[in-house]
PDB file of N, CA and C in Angstrom:
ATOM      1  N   UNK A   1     227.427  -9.115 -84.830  1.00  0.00           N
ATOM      2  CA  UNK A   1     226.969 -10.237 -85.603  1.00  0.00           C
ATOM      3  C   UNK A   1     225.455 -10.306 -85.565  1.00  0.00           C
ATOM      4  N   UNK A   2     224.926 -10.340 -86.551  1.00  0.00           N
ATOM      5  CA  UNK A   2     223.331 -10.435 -87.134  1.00  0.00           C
ATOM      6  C   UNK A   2     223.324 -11.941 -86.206  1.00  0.00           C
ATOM      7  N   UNK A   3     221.876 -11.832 -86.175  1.00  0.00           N
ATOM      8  CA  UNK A   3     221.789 -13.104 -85.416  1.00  0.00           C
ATOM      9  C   UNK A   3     219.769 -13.603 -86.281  1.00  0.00           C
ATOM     10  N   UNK A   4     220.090 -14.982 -86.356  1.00  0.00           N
ATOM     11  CA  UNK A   4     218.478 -15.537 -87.401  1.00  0.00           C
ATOM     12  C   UNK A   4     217.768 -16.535 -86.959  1.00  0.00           C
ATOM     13  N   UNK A   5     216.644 -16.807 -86.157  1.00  0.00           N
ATOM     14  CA  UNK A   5     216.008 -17.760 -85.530  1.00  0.00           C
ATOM     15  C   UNK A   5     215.935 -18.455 -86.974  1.00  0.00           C
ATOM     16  N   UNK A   6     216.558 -19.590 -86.647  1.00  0.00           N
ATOM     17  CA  UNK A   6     216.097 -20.794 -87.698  1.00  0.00           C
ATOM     18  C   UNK A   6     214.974 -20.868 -88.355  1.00  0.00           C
ATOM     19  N   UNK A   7     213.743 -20.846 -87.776  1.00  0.00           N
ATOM     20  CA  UNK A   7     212.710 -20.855 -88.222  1.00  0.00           C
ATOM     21  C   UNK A   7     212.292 -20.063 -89.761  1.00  0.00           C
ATOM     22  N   UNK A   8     213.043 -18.998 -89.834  1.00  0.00           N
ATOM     23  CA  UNK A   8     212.692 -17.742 -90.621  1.00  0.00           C
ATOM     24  C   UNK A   8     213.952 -18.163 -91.691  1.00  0.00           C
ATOM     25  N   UNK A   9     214.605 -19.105 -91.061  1.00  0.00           N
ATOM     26  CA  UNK A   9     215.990 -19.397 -92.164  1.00  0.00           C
ATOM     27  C   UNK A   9     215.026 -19.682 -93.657  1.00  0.00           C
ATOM     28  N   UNK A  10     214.445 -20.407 -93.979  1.00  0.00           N
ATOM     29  CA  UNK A  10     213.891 -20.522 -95.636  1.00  0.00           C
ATOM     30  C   UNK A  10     213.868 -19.235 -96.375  1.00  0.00           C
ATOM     31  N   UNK A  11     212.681 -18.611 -95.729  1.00  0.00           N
ATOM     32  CA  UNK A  11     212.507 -17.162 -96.292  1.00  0.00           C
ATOM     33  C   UNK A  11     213.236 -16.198 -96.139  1.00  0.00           C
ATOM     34  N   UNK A  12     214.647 -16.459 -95.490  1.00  0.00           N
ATOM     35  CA  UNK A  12     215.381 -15.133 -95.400  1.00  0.00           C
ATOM     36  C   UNK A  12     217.185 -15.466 -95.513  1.00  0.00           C
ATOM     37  N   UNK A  13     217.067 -16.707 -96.178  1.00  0.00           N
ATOM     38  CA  UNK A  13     218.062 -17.594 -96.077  1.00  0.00           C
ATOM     39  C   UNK A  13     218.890 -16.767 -97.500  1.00  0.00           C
ATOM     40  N   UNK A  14     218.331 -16.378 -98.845  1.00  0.00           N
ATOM     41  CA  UNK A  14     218.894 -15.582 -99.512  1.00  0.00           C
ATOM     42  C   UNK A  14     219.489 -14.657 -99.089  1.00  0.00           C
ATOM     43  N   UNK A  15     218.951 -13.456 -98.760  1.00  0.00           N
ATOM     44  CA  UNK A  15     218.937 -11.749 -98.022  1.00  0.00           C
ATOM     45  C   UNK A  15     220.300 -12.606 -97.333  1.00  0.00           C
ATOM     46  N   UNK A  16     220.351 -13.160 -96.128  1.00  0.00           N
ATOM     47  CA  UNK A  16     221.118 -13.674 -95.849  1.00  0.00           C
ATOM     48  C   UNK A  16     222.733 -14.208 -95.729  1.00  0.00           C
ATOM     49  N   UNK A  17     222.519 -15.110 -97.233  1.00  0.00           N
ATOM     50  CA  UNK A  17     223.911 -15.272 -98.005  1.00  0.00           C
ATOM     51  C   UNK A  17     224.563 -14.008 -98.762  1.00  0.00           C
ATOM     52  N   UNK A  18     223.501 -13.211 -99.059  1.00  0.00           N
ATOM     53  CA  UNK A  18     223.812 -12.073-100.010  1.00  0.00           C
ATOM     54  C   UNK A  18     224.339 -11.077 -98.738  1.00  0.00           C
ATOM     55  N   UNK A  19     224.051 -11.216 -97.589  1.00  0.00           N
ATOM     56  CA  UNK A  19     224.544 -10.517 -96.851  1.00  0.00           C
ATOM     57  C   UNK A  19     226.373 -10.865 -96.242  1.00  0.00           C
ATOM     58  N   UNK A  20     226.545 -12.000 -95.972  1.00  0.00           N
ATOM     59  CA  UNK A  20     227.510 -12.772 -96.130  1.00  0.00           C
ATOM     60  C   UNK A  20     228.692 -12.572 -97.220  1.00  0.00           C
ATOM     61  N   UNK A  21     228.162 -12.370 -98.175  1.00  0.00           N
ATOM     62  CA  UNK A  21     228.886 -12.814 -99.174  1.00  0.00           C
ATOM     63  C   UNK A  21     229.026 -11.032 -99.497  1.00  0.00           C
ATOM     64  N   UNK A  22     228.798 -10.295 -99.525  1.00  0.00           N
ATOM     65  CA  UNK A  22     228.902  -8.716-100.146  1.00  0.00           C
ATOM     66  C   UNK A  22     229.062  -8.195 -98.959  1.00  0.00           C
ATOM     67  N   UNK A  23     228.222  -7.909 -97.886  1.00  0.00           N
ATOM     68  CA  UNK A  23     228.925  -7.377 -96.598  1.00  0.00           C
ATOM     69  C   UNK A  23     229.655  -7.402 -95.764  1.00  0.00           C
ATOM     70  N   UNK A  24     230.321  -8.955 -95.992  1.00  0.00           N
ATOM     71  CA  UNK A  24     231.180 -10.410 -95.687  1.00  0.00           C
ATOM     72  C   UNK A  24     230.748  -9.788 -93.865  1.00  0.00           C
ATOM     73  N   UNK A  25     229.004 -10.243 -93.833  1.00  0.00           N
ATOM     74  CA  UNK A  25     228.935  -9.775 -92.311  1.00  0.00           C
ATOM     75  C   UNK A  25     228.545 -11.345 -92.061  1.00  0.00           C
ATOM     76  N   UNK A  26     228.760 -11.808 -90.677  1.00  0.00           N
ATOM     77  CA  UNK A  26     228.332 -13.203 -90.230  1.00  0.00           C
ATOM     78  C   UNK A  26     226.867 -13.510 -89.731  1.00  0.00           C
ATOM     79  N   UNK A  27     226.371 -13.849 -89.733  1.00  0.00           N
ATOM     80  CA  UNK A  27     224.854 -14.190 -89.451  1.00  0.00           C
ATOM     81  C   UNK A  27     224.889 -15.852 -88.613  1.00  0.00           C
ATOM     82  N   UNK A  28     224.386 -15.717 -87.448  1.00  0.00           N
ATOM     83  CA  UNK A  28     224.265 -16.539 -86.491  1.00  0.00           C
ATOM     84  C   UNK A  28     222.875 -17.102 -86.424  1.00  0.00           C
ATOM     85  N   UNK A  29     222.893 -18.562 -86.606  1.00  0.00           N
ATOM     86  CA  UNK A  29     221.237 -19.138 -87.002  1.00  0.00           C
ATOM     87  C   UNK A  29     221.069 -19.243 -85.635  1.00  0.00           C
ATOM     88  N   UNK A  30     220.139 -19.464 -84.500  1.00  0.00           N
ATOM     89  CA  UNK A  30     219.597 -20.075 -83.591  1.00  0.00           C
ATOM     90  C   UNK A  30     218.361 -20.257 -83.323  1.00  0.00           C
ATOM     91  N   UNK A  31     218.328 -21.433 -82.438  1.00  0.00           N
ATOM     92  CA  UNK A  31     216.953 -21.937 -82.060  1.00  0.00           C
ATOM     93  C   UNK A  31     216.390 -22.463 -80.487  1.00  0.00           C
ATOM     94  N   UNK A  32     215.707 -21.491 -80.724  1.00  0.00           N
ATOM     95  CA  UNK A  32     215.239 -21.699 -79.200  1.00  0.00           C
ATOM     96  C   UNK A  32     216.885 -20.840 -78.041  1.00  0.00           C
ATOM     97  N   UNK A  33     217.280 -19.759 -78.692  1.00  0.00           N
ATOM     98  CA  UNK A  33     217.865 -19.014 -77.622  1.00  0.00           C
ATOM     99  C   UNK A  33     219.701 -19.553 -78.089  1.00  0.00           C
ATOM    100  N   UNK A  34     219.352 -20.863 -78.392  1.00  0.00           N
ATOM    101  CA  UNK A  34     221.166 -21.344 -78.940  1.00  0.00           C
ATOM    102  C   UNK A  34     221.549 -21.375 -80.162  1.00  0.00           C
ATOM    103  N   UNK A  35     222.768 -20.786 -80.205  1.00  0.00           N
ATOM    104  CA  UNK A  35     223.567 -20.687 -81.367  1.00  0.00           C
ATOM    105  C   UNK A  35     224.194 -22.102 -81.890  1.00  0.00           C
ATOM    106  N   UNK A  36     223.709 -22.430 -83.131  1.00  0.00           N
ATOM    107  CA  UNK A  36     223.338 -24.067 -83.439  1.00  0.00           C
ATOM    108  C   UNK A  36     224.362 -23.813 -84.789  1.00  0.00           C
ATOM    109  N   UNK A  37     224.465 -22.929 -85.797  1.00  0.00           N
ATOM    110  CA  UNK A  37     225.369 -22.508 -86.708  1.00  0.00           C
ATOM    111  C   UNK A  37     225.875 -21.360 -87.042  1.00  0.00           C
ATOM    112  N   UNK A  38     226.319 -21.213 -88.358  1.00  0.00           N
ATOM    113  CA  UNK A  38     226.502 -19.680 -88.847  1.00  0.00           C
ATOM    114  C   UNK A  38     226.878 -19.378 -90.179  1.00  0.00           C
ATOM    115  N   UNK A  39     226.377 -18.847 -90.849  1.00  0.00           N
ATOM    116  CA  UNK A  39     226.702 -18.260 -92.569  1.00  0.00           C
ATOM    117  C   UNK A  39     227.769 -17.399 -92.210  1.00  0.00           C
ATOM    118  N   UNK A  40     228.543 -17.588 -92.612  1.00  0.00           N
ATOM    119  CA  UNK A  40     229.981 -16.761 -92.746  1.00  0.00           C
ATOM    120  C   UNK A  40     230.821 -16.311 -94.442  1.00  0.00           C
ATOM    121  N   UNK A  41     231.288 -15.754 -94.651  1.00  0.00           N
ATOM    122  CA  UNK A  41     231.917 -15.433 -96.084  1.00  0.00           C
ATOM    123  C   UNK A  41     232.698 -16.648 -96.385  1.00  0.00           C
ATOM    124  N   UNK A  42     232.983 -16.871 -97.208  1.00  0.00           N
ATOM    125  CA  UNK A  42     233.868 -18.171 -98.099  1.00  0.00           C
ATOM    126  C   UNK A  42     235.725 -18.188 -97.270  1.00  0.00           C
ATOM    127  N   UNK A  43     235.713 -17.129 -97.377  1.00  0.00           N
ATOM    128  CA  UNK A  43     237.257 -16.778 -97.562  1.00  0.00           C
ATOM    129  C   UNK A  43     237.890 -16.844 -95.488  1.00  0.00           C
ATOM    130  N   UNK A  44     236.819 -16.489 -95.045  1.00  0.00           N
ATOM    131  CA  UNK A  44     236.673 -16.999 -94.033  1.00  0.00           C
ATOM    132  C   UNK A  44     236.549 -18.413 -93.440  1.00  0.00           C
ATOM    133  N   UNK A  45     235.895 -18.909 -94.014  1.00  0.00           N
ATOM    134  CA  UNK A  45     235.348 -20.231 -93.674  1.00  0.00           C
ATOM    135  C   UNK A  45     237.223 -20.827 -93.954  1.00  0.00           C
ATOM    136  N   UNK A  46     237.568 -20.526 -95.325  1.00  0.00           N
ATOM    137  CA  UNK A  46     238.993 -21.099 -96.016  1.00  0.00           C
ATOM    138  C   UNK A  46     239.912 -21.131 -94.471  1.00  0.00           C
ATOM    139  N   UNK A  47     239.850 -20.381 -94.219  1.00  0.00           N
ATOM    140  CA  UNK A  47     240.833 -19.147 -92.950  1.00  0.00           C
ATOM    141  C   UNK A  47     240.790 -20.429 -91.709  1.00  0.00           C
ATOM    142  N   UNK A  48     239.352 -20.394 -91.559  1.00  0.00           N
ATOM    143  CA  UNK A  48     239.185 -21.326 -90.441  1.00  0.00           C
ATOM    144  C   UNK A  48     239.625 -22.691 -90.476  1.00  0.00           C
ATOM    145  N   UNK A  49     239.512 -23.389 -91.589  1.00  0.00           N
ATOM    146  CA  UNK A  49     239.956 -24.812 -92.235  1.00  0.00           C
ATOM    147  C   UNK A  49     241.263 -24.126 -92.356  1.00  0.00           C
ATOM    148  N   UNK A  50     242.388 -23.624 -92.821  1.00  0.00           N
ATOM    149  CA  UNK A  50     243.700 -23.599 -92.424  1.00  0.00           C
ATOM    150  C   UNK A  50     244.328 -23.481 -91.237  1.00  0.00           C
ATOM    151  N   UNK A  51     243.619 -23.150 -90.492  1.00  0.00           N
ATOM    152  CA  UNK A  51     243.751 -22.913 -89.038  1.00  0.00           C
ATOM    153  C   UNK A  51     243.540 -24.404 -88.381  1.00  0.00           C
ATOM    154  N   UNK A  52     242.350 -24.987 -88.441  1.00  0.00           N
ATOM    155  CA  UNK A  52     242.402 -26.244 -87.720  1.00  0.00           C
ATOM    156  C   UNK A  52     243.204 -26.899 -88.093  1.00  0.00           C
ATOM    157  N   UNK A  53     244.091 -27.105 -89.666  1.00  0.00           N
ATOM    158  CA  UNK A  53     244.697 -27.916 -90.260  1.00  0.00           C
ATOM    159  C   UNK A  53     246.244 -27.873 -89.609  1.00  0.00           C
ATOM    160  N   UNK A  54     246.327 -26.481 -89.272  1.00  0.00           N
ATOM    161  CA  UNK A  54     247.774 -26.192 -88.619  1.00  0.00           C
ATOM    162  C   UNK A  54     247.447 -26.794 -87.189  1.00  0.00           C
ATOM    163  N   UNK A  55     246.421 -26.197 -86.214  1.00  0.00           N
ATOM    164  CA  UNK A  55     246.211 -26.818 -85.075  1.00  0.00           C
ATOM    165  C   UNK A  55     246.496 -27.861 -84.722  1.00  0.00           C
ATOM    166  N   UNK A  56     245.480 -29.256 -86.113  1.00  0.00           N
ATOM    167  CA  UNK A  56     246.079 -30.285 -86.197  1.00  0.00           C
ATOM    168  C   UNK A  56     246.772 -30.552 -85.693  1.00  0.00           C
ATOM    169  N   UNK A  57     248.051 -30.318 -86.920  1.00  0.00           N
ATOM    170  CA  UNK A  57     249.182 -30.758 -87.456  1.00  0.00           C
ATOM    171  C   UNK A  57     250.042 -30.643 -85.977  1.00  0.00           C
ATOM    172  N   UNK A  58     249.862 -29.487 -85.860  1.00  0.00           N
ATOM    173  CA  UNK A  58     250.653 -28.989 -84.064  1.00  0.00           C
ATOM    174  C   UNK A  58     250.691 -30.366 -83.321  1.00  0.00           C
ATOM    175  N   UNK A  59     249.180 -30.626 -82.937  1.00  0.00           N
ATOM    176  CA  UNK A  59     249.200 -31.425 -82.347  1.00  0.00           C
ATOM    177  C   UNK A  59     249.529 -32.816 -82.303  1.00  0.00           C
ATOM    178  N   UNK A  60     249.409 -33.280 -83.860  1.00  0.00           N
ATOM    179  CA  UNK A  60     250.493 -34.597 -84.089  1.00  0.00           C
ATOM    180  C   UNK A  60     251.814 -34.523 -83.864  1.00  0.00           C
ATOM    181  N   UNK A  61     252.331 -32.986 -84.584  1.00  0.00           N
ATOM    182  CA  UNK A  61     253.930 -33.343 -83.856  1.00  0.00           C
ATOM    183  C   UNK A  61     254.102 -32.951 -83.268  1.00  0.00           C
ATOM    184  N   UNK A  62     253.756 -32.426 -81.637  1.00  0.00           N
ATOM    185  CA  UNK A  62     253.816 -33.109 -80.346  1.00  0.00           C
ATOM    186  C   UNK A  62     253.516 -33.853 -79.488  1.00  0.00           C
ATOM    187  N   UNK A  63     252.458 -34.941 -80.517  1.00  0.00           N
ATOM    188  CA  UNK A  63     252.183 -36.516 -80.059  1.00  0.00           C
ATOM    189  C   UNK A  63     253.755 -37.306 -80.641  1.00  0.00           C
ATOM    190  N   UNK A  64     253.878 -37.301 -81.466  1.00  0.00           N
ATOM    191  CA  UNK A  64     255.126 -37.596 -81.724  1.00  0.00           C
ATOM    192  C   UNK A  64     256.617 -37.186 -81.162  1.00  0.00           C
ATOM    193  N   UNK A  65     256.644 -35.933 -80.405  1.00  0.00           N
ATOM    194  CA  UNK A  65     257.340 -35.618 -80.028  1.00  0.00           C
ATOM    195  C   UNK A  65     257.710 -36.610 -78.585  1.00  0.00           C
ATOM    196  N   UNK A  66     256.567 -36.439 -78.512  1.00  0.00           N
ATOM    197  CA  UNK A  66     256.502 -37.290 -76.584  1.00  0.00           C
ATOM    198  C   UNK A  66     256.779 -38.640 -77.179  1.00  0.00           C
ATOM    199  N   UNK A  67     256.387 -39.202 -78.322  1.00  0.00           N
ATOM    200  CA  UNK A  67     257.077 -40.493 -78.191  1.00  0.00           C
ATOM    201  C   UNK A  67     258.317 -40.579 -78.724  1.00  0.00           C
ATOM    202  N   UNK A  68     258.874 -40.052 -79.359  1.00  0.00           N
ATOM    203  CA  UNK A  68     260.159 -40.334 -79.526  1.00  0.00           C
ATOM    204  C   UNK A  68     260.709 -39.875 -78.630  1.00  0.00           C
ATOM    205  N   UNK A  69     260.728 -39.187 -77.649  1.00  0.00           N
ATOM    206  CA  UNK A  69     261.463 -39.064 -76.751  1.00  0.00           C
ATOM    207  C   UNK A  69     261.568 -39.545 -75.380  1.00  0.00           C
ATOM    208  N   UNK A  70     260.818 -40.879 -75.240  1.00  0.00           N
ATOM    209  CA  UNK A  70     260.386 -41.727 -74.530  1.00  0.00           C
ATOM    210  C   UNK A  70     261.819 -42.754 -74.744  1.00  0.00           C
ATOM    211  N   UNK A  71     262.642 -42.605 -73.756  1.00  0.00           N
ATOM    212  CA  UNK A  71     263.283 -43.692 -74.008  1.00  0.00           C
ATOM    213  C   UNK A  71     263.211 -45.199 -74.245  1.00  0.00           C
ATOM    214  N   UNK A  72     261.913 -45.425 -73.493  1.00  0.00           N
ATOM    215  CA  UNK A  72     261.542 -46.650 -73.331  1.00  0.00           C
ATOM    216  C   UNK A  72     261.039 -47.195 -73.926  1.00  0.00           C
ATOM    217  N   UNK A  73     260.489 -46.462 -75.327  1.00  0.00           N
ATOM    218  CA  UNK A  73     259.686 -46.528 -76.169  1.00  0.00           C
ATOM    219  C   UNK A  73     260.404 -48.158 -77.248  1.00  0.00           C
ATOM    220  N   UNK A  74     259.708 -49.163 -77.488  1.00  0.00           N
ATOM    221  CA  UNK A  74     259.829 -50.463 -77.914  1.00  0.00           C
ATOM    222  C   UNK A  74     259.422 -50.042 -79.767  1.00  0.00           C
ATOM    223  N   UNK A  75     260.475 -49.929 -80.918  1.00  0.00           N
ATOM    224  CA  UNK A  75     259.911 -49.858 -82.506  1.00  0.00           C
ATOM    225  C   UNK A  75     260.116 -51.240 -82.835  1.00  0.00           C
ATOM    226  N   UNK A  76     259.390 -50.839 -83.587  1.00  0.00           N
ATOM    227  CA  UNK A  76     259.013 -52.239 -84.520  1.00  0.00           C
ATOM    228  C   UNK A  76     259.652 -51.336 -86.065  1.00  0.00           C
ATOM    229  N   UNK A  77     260.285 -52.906 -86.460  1.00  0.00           N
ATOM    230  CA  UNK A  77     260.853 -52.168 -87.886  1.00  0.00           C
ATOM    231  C   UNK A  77     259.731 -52.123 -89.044  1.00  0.00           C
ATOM    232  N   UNK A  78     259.633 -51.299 -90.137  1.00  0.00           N
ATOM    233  CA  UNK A  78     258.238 -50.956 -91.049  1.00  0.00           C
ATOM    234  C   UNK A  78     258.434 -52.423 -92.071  1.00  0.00           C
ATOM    235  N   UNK A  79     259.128 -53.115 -91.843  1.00  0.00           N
ATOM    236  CA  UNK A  79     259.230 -54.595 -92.420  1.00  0.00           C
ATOM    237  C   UNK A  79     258.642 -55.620 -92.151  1.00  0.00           C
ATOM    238  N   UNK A  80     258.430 -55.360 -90.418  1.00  0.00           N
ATOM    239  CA  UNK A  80     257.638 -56.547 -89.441  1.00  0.00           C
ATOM    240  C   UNK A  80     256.280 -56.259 -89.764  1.00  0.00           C
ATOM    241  N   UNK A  81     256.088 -55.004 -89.508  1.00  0.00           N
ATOM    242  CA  UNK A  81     254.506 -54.455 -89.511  1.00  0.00           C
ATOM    243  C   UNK A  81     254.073 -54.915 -91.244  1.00  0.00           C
ATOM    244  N   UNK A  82     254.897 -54.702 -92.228  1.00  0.00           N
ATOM    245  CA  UNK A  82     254.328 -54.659 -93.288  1.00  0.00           C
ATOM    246  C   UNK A  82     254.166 -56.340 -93.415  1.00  0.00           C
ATOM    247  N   UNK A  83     255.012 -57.285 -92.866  1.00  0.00           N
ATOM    248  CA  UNK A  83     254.423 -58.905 -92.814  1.00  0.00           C
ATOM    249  C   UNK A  83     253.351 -58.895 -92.238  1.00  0.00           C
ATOM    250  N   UNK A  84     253.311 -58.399 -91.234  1.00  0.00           N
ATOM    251  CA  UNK A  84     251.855 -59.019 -89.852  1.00  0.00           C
ATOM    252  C   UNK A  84     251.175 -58.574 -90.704  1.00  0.00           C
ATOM    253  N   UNK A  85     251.103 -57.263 -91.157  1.00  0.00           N
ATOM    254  CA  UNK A  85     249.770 -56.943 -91.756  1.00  0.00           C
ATOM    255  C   UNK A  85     249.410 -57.315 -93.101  1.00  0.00           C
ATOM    256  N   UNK A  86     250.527 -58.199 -93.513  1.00  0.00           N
ATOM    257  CA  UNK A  86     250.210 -59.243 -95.026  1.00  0.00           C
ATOM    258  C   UNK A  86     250.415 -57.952 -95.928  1.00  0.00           C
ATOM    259  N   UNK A  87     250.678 -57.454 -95.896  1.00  0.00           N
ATOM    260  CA  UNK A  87     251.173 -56.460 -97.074  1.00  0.00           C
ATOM    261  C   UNK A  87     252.241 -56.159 -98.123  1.00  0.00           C
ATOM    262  N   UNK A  88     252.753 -57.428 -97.986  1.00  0.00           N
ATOM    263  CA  UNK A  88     254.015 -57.658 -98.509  1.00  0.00           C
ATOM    264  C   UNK A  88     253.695 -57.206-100.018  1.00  0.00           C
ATOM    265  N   UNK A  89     252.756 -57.363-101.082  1.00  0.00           N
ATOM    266  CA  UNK A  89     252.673 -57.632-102.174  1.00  0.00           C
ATOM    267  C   UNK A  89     251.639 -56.721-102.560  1.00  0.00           C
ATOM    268  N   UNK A  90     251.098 -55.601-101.474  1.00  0.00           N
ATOM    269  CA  UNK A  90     250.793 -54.027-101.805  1.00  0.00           C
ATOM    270  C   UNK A  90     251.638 -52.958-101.641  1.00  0.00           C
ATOM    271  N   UNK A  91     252.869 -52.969-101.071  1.00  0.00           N
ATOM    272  CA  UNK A  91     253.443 -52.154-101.278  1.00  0.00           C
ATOM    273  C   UNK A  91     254.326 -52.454-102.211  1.00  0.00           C
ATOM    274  N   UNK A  92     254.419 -50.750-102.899  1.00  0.00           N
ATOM    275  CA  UNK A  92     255.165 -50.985-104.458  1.00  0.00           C
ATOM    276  C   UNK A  92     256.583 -51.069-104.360  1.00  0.00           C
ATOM    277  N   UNK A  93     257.695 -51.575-105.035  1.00  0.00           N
ATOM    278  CA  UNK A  93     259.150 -51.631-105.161  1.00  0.00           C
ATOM    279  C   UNK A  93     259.347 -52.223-103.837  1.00  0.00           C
TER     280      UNK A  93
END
């Protein structure tokens, strides 16, 4: 991985993307010794956002998992909640 002191990012920030994007090589900005970002190809970047989205998701349903399987666990019916929270007359049908 190419690596680009920030500083030089303006003037070399093209060369750069064009490098990214046709060599689909990654380029690592830093400053002062730390890696602060990174120009990466598109299709990549996509890759990475589907990935956290699954990660996510993982991780809600096994937050959910642990509570429903909490015996002890106290529901409230989606009727009560929708009074308390005065919502009677935003939700549709």
């Amino acid at each position: 991985m190419k690596q680009m002191p920030i500083a030089k990012a303006p003037e070399q920030m093209t060369e750069a993307i064009n490098q990214a994007v046709e060599s689909q090589e990654r380029i690592i900005l830093n400053r002062d010794g730390k890696e602060i970002a990174a120009i990466i190809p598109m299709a990549e970047f996509r890759l990475l956002e589907r990935l956290l989205e699954r990660l996510e998701d993982q991780h809600d349903i096994e937050a959910a998992e642990k509570i429903l399987s909490d015996p002890d666990q106290k529901w409230t019916p989606l009727e009560e909640v929708i009074q308390e929270l005065g919502l009677e007359n935003e939700i549709p049908g």
